[in-house]
N, C-alpha and C. Protein backbone atom coordinates (compact mmCIF):
# COMPACT_ATOMS: atom_id res chain seq x y z
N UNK A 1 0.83 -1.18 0.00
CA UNK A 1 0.00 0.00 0.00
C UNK A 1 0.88 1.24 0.00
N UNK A 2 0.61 1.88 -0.79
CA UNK A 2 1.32 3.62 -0.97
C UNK A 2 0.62 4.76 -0.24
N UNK A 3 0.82 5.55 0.47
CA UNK A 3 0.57 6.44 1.33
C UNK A 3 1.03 7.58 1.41
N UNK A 4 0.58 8.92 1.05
CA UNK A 4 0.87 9.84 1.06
C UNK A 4 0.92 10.75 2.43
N UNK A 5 2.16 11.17 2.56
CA UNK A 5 2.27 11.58 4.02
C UNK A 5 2.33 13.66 4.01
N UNK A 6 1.45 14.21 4.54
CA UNK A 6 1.10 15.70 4.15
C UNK A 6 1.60 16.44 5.04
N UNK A 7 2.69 17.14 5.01
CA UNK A 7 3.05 17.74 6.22
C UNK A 7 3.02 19.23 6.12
N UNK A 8 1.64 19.62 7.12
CA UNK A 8 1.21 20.76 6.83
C UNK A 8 2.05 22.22 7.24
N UNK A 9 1.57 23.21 6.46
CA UNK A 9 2.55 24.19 6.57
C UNK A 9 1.65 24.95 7.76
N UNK A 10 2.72 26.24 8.57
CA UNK A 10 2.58 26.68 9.47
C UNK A 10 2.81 28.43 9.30
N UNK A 11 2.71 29.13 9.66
CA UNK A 11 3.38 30.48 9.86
C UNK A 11 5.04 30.80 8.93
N UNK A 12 5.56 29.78 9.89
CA UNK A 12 7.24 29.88 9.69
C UNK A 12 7.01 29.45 7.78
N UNK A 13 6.48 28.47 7.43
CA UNK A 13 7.20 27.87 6.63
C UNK A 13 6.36 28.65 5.16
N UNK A 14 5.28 29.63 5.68
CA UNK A 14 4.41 30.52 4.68
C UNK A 14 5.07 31.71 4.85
N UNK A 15 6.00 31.96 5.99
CA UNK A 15 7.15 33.08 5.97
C UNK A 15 8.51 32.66 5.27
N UNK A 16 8.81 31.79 4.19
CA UNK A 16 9.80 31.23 4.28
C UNK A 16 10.49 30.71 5.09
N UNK A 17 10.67 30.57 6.20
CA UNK A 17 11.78 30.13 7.46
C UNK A 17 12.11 28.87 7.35
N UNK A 18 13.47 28.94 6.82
CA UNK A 18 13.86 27.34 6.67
C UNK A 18 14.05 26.31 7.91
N UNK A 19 14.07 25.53 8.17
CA UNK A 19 14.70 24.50 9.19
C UNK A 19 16.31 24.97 9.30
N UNK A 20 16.50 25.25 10.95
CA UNK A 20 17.85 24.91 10.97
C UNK A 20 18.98 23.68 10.98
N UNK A 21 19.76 24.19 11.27
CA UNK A 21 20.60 22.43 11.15
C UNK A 21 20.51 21.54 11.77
N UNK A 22 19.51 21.83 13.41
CA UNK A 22 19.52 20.48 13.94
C UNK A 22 18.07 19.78 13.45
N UNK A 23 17.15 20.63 12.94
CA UNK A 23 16.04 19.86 12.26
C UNK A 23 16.28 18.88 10.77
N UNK A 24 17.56 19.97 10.35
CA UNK A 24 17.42 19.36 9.17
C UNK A 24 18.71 18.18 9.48
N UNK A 25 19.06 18.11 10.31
CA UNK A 25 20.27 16.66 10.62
C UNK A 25 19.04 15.58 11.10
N UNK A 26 18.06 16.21 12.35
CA UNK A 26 17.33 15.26 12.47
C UNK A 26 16.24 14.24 11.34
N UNK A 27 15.96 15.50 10.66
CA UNK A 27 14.52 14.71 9.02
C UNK A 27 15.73 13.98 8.32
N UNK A 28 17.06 14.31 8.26
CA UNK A 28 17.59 13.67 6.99
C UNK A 28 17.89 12.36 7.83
N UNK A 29 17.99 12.03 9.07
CA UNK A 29 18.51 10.66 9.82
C UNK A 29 17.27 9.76 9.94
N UNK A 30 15.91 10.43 9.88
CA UNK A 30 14.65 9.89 9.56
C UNK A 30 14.26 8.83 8.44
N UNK A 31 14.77 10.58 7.59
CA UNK A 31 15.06 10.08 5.82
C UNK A 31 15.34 8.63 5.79
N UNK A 32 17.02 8.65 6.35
CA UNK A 32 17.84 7.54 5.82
C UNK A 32 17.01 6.27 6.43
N UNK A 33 16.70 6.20 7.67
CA UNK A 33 15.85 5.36 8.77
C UNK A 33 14.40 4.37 7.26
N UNK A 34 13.67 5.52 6.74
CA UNK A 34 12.75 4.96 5.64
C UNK A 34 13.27 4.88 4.79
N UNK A 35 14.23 5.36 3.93
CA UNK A 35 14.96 4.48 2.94
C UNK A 35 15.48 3.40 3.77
N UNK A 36 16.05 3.06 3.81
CA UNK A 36 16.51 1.51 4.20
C UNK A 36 15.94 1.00 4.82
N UNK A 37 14.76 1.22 5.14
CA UNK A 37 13.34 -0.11 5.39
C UNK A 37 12.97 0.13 4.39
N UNK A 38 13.23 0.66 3.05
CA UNK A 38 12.46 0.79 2.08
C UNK A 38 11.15 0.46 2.32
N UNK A 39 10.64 2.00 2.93
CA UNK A 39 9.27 2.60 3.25
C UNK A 39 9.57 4.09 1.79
N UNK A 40 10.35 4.77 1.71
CA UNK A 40 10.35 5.97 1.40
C UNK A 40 10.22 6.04 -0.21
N UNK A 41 9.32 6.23 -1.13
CA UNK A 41 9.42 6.36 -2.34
C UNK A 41 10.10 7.86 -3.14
N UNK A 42 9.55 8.82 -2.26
CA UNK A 42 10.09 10.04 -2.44
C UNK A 42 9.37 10.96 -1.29
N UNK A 43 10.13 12.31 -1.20
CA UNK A 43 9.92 13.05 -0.10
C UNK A 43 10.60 14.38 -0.70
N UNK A 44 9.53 15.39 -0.44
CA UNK A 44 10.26 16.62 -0.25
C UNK A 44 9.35 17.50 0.30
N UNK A 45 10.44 19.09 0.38
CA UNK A 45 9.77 20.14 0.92
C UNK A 45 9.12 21.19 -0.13
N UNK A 46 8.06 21.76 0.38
CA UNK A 46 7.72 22.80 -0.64
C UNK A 46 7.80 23.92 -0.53
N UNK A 47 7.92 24.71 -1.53
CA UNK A 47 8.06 26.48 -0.91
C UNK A 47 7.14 27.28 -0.54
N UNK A 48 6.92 28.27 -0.21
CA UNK A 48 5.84 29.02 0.43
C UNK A 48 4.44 29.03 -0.47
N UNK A 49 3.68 29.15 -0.39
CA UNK A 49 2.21 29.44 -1.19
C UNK A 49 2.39 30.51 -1.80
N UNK A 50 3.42 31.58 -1.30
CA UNK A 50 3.29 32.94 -1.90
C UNK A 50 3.90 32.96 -3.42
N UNK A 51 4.78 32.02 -3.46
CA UNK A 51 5.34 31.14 -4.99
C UNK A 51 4.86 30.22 -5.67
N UNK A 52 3.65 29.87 -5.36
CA UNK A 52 2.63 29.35 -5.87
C UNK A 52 1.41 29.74 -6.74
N UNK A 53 0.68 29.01 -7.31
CA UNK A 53 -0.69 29.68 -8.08
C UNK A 53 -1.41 28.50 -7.76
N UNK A 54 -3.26 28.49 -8.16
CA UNK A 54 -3.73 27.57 -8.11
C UNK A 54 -4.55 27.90 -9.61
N UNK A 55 -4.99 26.98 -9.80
CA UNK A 55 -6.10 26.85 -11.23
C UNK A 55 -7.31 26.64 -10.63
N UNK A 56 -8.22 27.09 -11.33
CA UNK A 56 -9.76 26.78 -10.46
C UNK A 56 -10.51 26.75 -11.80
N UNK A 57 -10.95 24.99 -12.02
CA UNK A 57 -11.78 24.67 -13.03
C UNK A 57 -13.35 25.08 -12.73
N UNK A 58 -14.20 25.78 -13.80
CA UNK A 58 -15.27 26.02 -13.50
C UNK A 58 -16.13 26.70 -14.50
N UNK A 59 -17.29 25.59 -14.93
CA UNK A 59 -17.99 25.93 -15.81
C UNK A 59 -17.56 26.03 -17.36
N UNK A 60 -16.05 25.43 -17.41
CA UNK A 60 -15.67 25.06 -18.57
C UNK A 60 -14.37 26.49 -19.04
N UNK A 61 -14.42 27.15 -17.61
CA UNK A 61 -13.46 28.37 -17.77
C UNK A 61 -12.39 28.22 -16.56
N UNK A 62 -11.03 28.47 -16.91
CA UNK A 62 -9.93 28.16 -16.03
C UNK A 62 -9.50 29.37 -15.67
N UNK A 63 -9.36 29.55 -14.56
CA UNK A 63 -9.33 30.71 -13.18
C UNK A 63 -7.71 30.79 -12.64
N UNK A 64 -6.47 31.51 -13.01
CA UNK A 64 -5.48 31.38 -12.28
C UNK A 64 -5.26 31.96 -10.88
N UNK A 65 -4.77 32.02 -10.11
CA UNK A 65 -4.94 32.87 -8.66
C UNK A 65 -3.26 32.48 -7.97
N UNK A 66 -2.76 33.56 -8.19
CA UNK A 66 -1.86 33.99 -7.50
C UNK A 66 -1.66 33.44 -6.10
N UNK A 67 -0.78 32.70 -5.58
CA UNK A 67 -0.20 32.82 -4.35
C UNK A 67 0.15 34.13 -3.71
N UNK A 68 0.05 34.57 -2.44
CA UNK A 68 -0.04 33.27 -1.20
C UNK A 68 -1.53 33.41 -0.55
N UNK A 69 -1.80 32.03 -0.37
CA UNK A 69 -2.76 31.73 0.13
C UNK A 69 -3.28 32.05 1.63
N UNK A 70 -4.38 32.59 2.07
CA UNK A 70 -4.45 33.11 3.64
C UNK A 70 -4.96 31.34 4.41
N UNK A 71 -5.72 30.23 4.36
CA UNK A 71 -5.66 29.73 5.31
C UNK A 71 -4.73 28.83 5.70
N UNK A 72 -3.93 28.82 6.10
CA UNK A 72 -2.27 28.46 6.39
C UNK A 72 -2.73 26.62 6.44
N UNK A 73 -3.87 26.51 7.46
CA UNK A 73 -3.90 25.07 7.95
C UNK A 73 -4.18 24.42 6.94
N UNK A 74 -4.83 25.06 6.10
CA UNK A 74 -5.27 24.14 4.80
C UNK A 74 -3.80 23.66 3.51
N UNK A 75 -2.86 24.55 3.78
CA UNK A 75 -1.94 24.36 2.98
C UNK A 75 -1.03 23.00 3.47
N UNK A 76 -0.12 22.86 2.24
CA UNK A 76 0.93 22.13 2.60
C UNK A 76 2.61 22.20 2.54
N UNK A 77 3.21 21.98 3.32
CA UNK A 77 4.82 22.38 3.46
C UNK A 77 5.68 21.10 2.95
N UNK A 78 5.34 20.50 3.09
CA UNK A 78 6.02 19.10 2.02
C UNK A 78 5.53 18.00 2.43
N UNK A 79 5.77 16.71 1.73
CA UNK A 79 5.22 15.41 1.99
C UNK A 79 6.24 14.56 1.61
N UNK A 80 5.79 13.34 1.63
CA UNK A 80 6.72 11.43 1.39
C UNK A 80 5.64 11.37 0.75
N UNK A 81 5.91 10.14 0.21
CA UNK A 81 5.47 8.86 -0.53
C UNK A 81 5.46 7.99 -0.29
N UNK A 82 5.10 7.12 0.84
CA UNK A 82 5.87 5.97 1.43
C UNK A 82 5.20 4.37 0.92
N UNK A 83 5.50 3.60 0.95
CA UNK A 83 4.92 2.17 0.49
C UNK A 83 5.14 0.98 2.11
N UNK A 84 4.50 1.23 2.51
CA UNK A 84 4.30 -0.13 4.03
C UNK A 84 2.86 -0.98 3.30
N UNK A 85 2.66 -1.93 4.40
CA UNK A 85 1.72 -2.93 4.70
C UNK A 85 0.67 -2.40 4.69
N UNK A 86 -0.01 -1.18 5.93
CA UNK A 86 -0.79 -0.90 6.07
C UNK A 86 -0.83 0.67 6.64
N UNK A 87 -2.06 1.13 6.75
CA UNK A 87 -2.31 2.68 7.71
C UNK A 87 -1.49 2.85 8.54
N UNK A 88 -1.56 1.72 9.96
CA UNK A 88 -1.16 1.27 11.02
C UNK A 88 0.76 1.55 10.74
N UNK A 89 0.93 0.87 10.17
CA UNK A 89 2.51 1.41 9.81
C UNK A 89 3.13 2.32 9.65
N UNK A 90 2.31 3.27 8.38
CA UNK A 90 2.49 4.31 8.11
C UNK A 90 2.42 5.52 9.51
N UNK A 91 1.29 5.03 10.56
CA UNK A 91 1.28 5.73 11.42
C UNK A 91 2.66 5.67 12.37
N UNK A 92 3.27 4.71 12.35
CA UNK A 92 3.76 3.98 13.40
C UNK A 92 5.49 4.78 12.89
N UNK A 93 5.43 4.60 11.52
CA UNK A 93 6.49 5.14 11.06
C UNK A 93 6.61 6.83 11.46
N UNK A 94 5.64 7.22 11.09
CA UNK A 94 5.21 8.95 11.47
C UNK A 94 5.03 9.11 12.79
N UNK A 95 5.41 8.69 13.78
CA UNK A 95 5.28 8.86 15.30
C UNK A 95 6.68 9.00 15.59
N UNK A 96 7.49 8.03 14.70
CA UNK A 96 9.05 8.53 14.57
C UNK A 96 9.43 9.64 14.48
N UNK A 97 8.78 10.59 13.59
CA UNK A 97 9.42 11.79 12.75
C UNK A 97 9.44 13.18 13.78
N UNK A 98 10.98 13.67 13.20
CA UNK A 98 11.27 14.71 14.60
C UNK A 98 10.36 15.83 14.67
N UNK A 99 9.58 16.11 14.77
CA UNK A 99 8.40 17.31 14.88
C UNK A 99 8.00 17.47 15.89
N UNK A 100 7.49 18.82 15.73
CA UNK A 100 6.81 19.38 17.53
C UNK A 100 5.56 20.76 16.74
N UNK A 101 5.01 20.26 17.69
CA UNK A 101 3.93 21.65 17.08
C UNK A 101 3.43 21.75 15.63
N UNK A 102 3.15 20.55 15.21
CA UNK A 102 2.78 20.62 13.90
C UNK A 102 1.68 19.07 13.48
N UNK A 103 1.02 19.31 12.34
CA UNK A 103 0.01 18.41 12.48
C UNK A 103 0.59 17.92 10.77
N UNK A 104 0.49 16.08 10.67
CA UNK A 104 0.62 15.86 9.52
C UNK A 104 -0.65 14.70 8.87
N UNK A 105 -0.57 14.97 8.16
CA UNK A 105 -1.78 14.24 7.29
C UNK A 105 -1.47 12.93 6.17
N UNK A 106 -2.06 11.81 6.83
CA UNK A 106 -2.21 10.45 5.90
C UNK A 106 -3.08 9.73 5.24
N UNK A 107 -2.22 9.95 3.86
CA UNK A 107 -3.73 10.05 2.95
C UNK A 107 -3.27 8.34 1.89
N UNK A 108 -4.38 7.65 1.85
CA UNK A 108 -4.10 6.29 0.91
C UNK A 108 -4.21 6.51 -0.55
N UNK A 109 -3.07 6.05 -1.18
CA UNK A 109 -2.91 6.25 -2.59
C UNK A 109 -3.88 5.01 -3.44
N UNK A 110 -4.52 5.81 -4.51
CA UNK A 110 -5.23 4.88 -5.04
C UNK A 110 -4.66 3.92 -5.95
N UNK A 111 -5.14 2.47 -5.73
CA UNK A 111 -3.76 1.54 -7.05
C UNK A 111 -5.01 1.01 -8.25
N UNK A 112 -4.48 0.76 -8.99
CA UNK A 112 -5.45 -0.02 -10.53
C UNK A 112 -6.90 -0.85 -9.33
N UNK A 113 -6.42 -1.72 -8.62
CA UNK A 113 -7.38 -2.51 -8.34
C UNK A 113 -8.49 -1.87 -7.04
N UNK A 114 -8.07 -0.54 -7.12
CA UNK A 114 -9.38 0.07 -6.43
C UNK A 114 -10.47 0.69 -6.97
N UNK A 115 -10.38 0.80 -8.41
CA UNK A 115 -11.04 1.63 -9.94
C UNK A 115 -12.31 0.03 -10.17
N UNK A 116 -12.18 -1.17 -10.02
CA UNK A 116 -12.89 -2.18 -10.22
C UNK A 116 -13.09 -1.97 -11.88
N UNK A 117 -14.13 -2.41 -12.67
CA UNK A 117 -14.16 -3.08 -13.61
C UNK A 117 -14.41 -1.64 -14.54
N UNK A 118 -14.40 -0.46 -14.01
CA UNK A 118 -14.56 0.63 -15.07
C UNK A 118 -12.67 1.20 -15.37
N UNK A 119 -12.07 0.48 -14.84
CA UNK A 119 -10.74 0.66 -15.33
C UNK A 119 -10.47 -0.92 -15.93
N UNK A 120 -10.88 -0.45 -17.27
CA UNK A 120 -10.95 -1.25 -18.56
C UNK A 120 -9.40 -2.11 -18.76
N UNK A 121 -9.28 -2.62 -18.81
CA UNK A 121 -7.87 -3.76 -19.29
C UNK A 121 -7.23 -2.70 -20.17
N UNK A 122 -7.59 -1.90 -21.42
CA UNK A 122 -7.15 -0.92 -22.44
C UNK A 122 -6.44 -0.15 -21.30
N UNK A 123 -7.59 0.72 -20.59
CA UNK A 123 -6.63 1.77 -19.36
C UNK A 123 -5.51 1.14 -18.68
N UNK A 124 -6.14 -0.25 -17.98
CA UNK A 124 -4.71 -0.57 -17.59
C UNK A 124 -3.04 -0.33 -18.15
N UNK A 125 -3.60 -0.86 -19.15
CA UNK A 125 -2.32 -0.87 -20.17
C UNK A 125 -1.69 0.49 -20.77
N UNK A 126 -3.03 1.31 -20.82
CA UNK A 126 -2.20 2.80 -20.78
C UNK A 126 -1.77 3.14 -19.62
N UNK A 127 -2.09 3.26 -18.62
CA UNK A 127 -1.43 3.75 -17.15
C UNK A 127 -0.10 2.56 -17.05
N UNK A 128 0.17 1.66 -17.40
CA UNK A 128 1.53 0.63 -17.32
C UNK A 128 2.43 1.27 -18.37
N UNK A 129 2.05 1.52 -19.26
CA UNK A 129 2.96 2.24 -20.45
C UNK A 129 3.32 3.49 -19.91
N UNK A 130 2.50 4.43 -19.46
CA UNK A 130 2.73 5.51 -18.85
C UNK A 130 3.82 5.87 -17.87
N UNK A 131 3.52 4.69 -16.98
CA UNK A 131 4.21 4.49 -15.75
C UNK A 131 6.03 4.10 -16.45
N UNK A 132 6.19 3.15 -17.31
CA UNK A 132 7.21 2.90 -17.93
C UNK A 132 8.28 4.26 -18.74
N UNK A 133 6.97 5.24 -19.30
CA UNK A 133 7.58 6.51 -19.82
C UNK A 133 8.30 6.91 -18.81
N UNK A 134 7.65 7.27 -18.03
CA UNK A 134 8.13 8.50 -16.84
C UNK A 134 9.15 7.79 -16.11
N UNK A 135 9.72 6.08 -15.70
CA UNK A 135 10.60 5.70 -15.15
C UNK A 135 11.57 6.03 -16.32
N UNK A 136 11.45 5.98 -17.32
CA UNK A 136 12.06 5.81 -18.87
C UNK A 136 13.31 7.25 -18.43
N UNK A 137 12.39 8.00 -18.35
CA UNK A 137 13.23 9.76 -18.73
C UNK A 137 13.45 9.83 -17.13
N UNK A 138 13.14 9.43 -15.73
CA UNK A 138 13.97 10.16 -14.57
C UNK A 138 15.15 8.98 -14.33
């Protein structure tokens, strides 16, 4: 199971304020901790909302909107990718992670066999080809 791990942004991190060195010695010893349980598919941080835009589909007309965004809790400051067994893991793994004062969010990635019989054998095979491109070129 793949699991998306949301680690929400705060004040500091919608002010730019980077992590200092003992946060960032502690996430990268984390890091290494889920790579080599190969839990970690990918992970990073994101930059402020104020360097951001969003698109807003509607009514067949596309809406751009400027960053930065005012409700902070709703945003996000970076995430993982992780692949465990179950929820339970994923939680168990994230109880590890060096944080204080901050709330993170675990969300289940959807795979082919949760779509049931309207993800056609054809789609399959395009989303497998797909998947092959994009390993192809990184």
């Amino acid at each position: 199971m793949r699991f998306m791990v949301l680690v929400k942004a705060d004040k500091n991190s919608e002010a730019g304020v980077l992590p200092d060195e003992k946060m960032l010695t502690e996430m990268g010893k984390f890091n290494e901790e889920l790579v080599k349980a190969g839990v970690m598919l990918a992970g990073e941080g994101l930059q402020a909302s104020s360097k951001g835009a969003r698109v807003r589909f509607s009514g067949g007309k596309k809406t751009v909107i400027d960053g930065p965004f005012t409700e902070t809790k709703e945003l996000v400051a970076g995430f993982w990718l992780w692949q465990v067994k179950s929820k339970e893991e994923a939680i168990e793994w994230l109880k590890r992670a060096p944080f204080e004062d901050t709330e993170v969010e675990i969300r289940q990635v959807f795979e082919a066999e949760d779509f049931g019989a309207e993800f056609t054998p054809e789609l399959r095979e395009q989303e497998e080809r797909l998947r092959a491109e994009i390993e192809a070129k990184h």
